[in-house]
C-alpha atoms as a PDB file:
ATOM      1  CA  UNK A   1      52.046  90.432-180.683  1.00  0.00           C
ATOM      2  CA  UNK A   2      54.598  92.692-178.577  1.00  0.00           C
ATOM      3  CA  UNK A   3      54.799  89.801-176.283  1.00  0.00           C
ATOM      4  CA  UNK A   4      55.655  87.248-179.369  1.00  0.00           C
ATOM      5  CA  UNK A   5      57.972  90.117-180.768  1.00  0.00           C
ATOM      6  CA  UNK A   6      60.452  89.741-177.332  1.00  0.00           C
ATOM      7  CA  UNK A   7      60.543  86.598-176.979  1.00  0.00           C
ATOM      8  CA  UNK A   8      62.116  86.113-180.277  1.00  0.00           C
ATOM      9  CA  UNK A   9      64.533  88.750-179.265  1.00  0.00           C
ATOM     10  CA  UNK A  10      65.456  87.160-176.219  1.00  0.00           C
ATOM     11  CA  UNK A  11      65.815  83.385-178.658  1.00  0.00           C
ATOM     12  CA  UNK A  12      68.430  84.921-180.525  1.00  0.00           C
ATOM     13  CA  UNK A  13      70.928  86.692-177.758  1.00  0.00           C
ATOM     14  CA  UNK A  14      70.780  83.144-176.469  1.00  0.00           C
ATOM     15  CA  UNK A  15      72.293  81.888-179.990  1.00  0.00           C
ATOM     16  CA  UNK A  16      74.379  84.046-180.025  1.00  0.00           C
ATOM     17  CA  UNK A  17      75.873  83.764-176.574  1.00  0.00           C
ATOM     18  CA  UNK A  18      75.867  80.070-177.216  1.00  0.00           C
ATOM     19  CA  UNK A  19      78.560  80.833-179.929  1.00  0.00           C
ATOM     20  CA  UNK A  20      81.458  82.527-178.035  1.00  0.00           C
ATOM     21  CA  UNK A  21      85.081  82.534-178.796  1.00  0.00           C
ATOM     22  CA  UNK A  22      85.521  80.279-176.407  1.00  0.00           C
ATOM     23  CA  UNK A  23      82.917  78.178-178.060  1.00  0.00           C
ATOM     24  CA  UNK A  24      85.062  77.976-181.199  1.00  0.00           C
ATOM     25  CA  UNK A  25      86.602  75.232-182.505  1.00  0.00           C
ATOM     26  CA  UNK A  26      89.527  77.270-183.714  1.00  0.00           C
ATOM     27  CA  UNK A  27      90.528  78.266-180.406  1.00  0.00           C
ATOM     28  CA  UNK A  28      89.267  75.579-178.413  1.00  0.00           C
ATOM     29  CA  UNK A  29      91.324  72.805-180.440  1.00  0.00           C
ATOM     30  CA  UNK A  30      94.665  75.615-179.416  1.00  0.00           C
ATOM     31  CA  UNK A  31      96.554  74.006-176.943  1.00  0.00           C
ATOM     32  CA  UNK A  32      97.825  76.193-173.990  1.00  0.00           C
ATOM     33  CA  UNK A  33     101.939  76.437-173.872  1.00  0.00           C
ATOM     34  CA  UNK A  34     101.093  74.773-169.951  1.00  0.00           C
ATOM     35  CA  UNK A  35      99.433  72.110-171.209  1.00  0.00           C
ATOM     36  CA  UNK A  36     102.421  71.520-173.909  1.00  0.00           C
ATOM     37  CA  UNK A  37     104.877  68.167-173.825  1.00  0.00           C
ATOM     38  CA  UNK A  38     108.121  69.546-172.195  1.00  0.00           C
ATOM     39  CA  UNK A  39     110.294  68.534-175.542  1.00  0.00           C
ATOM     40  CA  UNK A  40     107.848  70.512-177.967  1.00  0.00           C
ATOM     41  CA  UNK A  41     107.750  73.481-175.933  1.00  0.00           C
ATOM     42  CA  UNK A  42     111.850  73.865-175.948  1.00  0.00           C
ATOM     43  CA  UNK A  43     111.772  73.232-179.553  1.00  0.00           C
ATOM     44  CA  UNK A  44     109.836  76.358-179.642  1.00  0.00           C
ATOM     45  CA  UNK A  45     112.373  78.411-177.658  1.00  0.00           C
ATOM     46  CA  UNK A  46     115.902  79.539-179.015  1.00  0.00           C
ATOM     47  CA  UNK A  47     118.559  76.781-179.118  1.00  0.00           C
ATOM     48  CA  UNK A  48     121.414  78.593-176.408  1.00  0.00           C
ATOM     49  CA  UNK A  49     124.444  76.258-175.545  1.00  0.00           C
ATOM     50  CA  UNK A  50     127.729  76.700-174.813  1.00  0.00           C
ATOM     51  CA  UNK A  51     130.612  76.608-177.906  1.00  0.00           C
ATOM     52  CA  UNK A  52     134.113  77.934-178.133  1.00  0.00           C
ATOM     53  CA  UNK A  53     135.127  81.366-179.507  1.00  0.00           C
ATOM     54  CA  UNK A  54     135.174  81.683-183.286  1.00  0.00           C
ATOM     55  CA  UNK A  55     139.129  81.936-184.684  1.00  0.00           C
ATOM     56  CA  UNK A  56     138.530  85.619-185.539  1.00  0.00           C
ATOM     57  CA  UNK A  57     137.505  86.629-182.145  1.00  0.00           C
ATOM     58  CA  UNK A  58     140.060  84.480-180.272  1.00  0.00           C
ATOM     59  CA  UNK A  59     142.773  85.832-181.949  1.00  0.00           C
ATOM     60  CA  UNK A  60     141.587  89.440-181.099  1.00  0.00           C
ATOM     61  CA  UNK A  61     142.042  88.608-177.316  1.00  0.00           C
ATOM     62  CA  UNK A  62     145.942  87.447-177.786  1.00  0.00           C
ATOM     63  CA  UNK A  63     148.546  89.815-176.932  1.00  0.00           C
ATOM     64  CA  UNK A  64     151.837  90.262-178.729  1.00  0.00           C
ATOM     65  CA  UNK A  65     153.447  87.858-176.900  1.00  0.00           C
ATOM     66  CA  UNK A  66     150.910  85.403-176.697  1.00  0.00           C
ATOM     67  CA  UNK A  67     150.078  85.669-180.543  1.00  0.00           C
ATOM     68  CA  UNK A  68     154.230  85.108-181.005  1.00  0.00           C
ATOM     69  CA  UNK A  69     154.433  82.064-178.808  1.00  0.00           C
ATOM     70  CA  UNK A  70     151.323  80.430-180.401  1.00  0.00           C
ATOM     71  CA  UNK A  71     152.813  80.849-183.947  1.00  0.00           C
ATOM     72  CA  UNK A  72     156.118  80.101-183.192  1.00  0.00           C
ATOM     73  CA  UNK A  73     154.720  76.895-181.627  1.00  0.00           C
ATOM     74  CA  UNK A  74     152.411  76.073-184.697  1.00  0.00           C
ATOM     75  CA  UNK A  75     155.463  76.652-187.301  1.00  0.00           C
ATOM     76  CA  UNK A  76     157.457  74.481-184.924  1.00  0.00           C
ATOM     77  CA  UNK A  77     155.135  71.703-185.169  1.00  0.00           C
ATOM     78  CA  UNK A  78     154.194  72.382-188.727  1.00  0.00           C
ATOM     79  CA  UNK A  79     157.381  73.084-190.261  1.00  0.00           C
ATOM     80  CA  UNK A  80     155.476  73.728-194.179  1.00  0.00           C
ATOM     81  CA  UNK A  81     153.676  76.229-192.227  1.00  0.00           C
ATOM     82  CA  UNK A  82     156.538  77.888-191.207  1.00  0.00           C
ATOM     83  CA  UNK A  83     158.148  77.593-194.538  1.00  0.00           C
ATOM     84  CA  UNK A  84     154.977  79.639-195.638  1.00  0.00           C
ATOM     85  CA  UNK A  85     155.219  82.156-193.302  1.00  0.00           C
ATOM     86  CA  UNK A  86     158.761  82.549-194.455  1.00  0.00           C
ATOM     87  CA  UNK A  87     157.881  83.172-197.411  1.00  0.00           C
ATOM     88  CA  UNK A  88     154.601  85.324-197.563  1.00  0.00           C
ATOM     89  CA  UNK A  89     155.457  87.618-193.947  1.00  0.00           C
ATOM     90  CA  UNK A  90     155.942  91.011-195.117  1.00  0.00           C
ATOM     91  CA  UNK A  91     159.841  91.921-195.408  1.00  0.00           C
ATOM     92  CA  UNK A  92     161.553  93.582-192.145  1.00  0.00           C
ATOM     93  CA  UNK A  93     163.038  96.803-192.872  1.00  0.00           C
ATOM     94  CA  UNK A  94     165.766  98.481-191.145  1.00  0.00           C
ATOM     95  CA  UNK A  95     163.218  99.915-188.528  1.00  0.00           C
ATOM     96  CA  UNK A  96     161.530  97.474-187.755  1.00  0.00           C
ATOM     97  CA  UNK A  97     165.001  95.402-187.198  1.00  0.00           C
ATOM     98  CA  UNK A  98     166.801  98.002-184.925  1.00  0.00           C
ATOM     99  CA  UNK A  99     163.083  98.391-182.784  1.00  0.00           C
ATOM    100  CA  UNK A 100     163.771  94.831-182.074  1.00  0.00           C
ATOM    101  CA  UNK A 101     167.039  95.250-180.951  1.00  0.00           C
ATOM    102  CA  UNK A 102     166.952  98.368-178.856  1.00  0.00           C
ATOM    103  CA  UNK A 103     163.903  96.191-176.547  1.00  0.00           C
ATOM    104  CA  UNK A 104     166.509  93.729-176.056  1.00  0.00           C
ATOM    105  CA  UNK A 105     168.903  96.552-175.143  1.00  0.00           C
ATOM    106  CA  UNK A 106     166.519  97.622-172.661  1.00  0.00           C
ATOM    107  CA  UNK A 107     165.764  94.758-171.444  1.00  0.00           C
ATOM    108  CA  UNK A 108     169.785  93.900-170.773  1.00  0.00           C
ATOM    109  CA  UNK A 109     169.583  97.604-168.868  1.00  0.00           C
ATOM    110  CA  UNK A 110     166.680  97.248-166.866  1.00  0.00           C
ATOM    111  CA  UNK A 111     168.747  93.909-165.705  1.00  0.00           C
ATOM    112  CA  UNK A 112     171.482  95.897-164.173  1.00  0.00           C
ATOM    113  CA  UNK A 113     171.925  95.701-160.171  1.00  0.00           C
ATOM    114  CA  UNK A 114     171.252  98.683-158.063  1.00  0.00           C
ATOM    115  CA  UNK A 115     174.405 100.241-155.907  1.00  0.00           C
ATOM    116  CA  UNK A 116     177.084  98.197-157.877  1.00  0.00           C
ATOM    117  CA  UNK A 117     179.596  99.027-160.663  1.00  0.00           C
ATOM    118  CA  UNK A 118     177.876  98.215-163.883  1.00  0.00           C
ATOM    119  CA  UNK A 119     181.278  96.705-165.104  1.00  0.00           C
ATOM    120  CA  UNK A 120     181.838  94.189-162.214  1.00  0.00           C
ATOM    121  CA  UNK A 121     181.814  90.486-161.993  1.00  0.00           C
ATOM    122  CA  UNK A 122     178.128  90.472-160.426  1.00  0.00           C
ATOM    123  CA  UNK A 123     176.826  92.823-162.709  1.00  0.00           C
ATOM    124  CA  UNK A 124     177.543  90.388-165.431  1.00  0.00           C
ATOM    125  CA  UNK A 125     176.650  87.457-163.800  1.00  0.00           C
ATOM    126  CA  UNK A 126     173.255  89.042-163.539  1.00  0.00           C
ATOM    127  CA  UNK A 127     172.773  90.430-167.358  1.00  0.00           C
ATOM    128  CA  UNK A 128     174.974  87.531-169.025  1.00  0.00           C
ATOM    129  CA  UNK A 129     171.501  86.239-169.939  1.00  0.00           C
ATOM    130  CA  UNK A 130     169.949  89.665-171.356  1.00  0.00           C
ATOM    131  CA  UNK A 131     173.221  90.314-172.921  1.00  0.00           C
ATOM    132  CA  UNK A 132     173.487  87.295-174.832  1.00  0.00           C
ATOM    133  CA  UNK A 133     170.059  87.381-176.207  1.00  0.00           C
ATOM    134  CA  UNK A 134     170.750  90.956-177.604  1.00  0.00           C
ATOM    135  CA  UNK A 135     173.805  89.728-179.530  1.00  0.00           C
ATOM    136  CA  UNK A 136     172.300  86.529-180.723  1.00  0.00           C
ATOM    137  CA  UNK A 137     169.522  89.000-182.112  1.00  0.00           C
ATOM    138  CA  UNK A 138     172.412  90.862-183.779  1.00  0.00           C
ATOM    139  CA  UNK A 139     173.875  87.701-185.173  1.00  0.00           C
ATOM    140  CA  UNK A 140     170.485  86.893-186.708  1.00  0.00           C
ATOM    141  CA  UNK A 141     169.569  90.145-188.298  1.00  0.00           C
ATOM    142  CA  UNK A 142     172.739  91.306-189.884  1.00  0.00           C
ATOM    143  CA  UNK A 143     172.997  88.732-192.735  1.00  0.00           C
ATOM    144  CA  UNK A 144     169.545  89.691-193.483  1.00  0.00           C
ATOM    145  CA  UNK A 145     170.584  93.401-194.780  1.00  0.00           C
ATOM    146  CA  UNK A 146     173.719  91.694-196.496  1.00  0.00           C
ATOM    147  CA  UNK A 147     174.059  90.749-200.125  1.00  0.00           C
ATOM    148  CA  UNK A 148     172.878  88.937-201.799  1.00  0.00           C
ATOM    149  CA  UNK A 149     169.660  88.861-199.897  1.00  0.00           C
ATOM    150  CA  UNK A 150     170.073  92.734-199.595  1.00  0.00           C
ATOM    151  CA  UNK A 151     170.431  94.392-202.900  1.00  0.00           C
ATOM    152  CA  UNK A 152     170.548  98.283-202.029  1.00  0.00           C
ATOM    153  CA  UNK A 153     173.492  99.328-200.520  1.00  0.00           C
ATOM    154  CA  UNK A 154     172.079 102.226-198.304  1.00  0.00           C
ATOM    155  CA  UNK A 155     169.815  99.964-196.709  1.00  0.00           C
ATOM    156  CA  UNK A 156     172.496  97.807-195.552  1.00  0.00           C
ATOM    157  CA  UNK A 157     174.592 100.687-194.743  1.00  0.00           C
ATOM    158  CA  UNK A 158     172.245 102.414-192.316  1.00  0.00           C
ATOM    159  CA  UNK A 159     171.307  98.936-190.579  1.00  0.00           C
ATOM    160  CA  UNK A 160     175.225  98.041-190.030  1.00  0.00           C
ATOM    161  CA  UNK A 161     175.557 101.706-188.400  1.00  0.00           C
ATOM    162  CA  UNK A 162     172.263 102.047-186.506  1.00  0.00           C
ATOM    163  CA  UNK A 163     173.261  98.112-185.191  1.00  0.00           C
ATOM    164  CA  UNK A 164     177.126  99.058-184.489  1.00  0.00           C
ATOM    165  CA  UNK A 165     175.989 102.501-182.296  1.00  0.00           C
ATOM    166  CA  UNK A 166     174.092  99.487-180.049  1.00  0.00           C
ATOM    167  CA  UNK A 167     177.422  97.385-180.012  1.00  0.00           C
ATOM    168  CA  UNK A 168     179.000 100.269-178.408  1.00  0.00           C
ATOM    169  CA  UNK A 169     176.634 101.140-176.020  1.00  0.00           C
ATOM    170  CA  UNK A 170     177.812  97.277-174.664  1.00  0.00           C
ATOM    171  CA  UNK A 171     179.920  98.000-170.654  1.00  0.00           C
ATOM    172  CA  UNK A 172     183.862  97.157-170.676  1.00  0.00           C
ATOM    173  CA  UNK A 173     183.799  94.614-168.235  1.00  0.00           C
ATOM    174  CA  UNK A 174     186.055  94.423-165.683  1.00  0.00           C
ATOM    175  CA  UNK A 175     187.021  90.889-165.976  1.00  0.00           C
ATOM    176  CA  UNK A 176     188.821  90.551-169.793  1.00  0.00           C
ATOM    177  CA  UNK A 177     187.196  87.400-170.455  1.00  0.00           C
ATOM    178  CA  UNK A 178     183.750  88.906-170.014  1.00  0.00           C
ATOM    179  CA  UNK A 179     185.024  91.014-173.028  1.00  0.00           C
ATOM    180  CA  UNK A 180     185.341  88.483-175.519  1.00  0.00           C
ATOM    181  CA  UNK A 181     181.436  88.707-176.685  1.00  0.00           C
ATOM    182  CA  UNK A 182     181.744  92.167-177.150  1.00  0.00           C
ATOM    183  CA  UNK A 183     184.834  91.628-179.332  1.00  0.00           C
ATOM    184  CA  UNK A 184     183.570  88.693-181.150  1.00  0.00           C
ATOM    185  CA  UNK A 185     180.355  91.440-182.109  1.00  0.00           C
ATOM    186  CA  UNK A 186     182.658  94.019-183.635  1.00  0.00           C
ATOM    187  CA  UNK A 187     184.431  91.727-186.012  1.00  0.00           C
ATOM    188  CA  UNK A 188     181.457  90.060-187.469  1.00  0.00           C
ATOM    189  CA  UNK A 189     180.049  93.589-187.529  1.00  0.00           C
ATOM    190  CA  UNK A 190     183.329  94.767-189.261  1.00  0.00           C
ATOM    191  CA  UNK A 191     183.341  91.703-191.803  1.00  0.00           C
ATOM    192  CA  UNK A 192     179.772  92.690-192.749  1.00  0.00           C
ATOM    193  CA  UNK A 193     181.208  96.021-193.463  1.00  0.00           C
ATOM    194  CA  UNK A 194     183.271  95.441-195.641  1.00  0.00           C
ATOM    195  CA  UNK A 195     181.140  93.118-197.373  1.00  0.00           C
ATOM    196  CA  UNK A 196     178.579  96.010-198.208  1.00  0.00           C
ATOM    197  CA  UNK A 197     181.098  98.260-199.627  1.00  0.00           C
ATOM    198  CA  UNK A 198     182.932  96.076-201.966  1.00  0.00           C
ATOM    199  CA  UNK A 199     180.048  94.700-203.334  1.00  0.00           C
ATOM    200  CA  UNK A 200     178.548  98.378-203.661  1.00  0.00           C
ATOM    201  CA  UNK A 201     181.274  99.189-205.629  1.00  0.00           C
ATOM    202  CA  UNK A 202     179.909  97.194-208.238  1.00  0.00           C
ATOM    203  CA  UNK A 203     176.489  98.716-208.367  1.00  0.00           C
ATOM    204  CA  UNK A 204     175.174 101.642-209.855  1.00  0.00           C
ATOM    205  CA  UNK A 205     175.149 104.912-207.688  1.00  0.00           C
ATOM    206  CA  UNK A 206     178.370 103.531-205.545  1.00  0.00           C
ATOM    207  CA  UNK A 207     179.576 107.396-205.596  1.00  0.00           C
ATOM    208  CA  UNK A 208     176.788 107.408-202.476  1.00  0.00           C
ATOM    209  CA  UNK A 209     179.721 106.034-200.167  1.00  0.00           C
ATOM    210  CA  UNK A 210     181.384 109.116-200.615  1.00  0.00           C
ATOM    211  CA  UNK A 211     179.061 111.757-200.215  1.00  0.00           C
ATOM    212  CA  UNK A 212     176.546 110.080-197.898  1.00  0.00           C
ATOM    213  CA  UNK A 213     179.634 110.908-195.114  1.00  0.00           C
ATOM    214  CA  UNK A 214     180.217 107.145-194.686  1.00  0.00           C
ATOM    215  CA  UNK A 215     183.830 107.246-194.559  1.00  0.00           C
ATOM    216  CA  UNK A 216     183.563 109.471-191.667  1.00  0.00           C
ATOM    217  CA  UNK A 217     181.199 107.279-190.009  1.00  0.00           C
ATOM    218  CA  UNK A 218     183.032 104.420-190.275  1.00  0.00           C
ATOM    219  CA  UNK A 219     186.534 106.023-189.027  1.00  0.00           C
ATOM    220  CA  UNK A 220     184.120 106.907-185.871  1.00  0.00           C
ATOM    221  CA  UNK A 221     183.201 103.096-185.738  1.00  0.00           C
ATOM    222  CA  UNK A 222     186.386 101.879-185.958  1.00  0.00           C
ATOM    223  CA  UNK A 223     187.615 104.488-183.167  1.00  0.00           C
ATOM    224  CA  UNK A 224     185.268 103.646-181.040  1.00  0.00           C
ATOM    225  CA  UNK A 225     185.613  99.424-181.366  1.00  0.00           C
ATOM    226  CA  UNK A 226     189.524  99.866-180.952  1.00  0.00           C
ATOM    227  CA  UNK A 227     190.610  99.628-184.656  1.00  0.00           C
ATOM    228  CA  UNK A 228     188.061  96.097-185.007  1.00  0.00           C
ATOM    229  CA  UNK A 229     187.085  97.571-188.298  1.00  0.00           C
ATOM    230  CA  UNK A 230     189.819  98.379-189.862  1.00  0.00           C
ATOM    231  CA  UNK A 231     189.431  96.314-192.607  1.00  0.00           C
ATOM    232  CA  UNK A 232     186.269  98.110-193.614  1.00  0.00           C
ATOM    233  CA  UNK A 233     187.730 101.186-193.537  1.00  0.00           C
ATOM    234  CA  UNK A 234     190.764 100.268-195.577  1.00  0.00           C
ATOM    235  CA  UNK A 235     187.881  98.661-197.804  1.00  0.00           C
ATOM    236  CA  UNK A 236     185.660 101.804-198.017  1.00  0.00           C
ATOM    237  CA  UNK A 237     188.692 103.909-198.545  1.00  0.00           C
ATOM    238  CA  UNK A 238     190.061 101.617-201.586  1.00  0.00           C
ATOM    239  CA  UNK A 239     186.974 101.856-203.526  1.00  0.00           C
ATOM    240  CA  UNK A 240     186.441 105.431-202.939  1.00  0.00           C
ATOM    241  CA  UNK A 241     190.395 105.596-203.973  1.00  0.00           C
ATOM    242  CA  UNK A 242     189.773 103.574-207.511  1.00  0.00           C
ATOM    243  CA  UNK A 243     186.780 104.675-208.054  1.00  0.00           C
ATOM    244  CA  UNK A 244     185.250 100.980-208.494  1.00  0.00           C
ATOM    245  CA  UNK A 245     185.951  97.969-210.461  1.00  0.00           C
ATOM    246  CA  UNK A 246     188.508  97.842-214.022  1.00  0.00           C
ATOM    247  CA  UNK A 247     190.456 100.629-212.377  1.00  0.00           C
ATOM    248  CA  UNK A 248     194.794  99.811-212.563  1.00  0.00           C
ATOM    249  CA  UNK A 249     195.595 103.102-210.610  1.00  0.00           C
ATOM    250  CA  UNK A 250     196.950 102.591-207.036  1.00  0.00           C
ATOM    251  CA  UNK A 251     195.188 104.172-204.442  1.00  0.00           C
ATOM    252  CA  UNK A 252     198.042 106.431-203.623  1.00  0.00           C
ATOM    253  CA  UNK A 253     197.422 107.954-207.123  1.00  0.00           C
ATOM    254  CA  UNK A 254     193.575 107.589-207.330  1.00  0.00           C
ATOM    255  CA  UNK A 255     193.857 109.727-204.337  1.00  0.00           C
ATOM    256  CA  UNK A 256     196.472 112.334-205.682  1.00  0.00           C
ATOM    257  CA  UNK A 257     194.722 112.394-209.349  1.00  0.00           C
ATOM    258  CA  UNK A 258     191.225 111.201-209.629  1.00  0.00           C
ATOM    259  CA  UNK A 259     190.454 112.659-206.191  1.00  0.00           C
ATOM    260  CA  UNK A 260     191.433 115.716-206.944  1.00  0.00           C
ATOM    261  CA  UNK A 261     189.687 116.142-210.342  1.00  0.00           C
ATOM    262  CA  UNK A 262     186.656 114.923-208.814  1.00  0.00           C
ATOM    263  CA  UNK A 263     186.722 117.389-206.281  1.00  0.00           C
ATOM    264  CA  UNK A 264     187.818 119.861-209.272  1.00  0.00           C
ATOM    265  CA  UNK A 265     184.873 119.070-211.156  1.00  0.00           C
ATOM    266  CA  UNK A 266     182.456 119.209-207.731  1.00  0.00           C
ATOM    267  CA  UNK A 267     183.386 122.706-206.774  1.00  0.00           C
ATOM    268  CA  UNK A 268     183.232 124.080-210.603  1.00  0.00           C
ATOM    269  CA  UNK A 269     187.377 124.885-210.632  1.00  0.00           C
ATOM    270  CA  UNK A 270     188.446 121.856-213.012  1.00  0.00           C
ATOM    271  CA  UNK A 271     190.375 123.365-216.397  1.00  0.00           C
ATOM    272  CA  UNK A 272     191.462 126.969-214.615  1.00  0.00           C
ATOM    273  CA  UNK A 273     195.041 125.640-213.560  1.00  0.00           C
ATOM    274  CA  UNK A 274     195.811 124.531-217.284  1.00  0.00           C
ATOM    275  CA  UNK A 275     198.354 125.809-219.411  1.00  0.00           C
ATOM    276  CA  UNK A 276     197.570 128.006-221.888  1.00  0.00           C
ATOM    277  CA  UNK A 277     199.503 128.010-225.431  1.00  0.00           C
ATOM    278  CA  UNK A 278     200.093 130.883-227.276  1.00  0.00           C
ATOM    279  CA  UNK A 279     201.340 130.806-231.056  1.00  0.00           C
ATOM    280  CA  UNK A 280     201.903 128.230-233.165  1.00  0.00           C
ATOM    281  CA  UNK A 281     201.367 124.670-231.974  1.00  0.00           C
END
């Protein structure tokens, strides 16, 4: 009976040998990734091919420059587009204007020859490029701080002086024809002057040309450009003289009467010089 008793031990580890994993119709109906067509097995892999950069990330690697030229060409070719960005770019303010103009200032300096006169004949021939771009900037920017499309007086004020100072910074040529652009700068400059303070006349807070120290600045502007502005100054000095709009004094007497009881009433002294009458009226 032990001899019956192993051989039925030794019948069933031969079953169960016989069923293996690799016996198994699970894993034996698996095909091996080798023995896979070519086009199934990429399908199973990721799908990598080349494609251009999405708009968010190109535009990260422009520069300044290059972002300017592309949208300058777009709005060129798309003129709605450019009537858009007209309309929805955020507003320049006045330091945003002048940074504009002082890197075409540098740029006219950084033209200059080395070893030569900076007011010669060759020394304009070789920034007469540089130089005209900064004035055509000038040209462009200044009827932006004007009214109407500038409404605040101070504003315009402190871009016409911040944009004069560069004016003056311009060389004297040599040659008086070379002159003429400079010249041609400080009347337009002068014009928009005057613009600003007779229309701030007519605003509220006008008493701001007196005591912001514009008159002086202006006399210095108009000393400095040769008497260019000198109808600015006889502009400023007229409204400061009335004291604004529905005013019949001359300015010889605004000066002598108004001006002084203004500065009366300023310094706290207006009413001790007055008569006083004793008695019986």
């Amino acid at each position: 009976m032990s001899g019956r008793k192993r051989k039925a031990d030794d019948d069933q580890n031969d079953d169960r040998m016989s069923t293996s994993p690799n016996s198994s119709p699970t894993v034996a109906n698996r095909p091996l990734p080798h023995t896979l067509p070519r086009r199934q097995a990429k399908r199973m892999r990721s799908n990598v091919s080349g494609r251009p950069l999405p708009l968010p990330r190109l535009l990260e690697t422009l520069g300044e420059e290059d972002m300017r030229g592309l949208l300058h060409s777009i709005c060129e070719q798309h003129p709605d587009i450019g009537a858009e960005v007209v309309t929805t770019a955020p507003r320049p303010d006045v330091q945003s204007a002048i940074s504009v103009l002082q890197r075409y200032e540098e740029s006219l300096r950084g033209s200059f020859p080395f070893g030569n006169r900076h007011t010669s004949d060759y020394a304009y021939n070789r920034v007469r490029q540089p130089l005209l771009d900064l004035l055509d900037a000038i040209k462009d920017f200044t009827p932006h701080f004007l009214p109407p499309n500038e409404t605040q007086a101070m504003t315009s004020l402190n871009y016409l002086d911040a944009a004069t100072h560069i004016i003056h910074g311009l060389p004297t040529w040599d040659t008086y024809q070379h002159n003429r652009h400079k010249e041609e700068a400080y009347d337009d400059m002068g014009r928009a002057w005057a613009l600003v303070i007779r229309e701030a006349v007519h605003r509220p807070g006008w008493m701001q040309l007196q005591y912001g120290g514009w008159e002086q600045k202006l006399a210095k502007h108009n000393e400095e450009s040769g008497g260019r502005m000198q109808e600015a100054v006889n502009e400023l000095r007229t409204s400061l003289g009335w004291g604004g709009e529905g005013s019949t004094m001359s300015p010889a007497a605004a000066q002598g009467d108004g001006g002084s009881i203004r500065q009366q009433l300023m310094s706290g002294t207006y009413g001790t010089n007055l008569p006083v009458r004793v008695g019986p009226w």
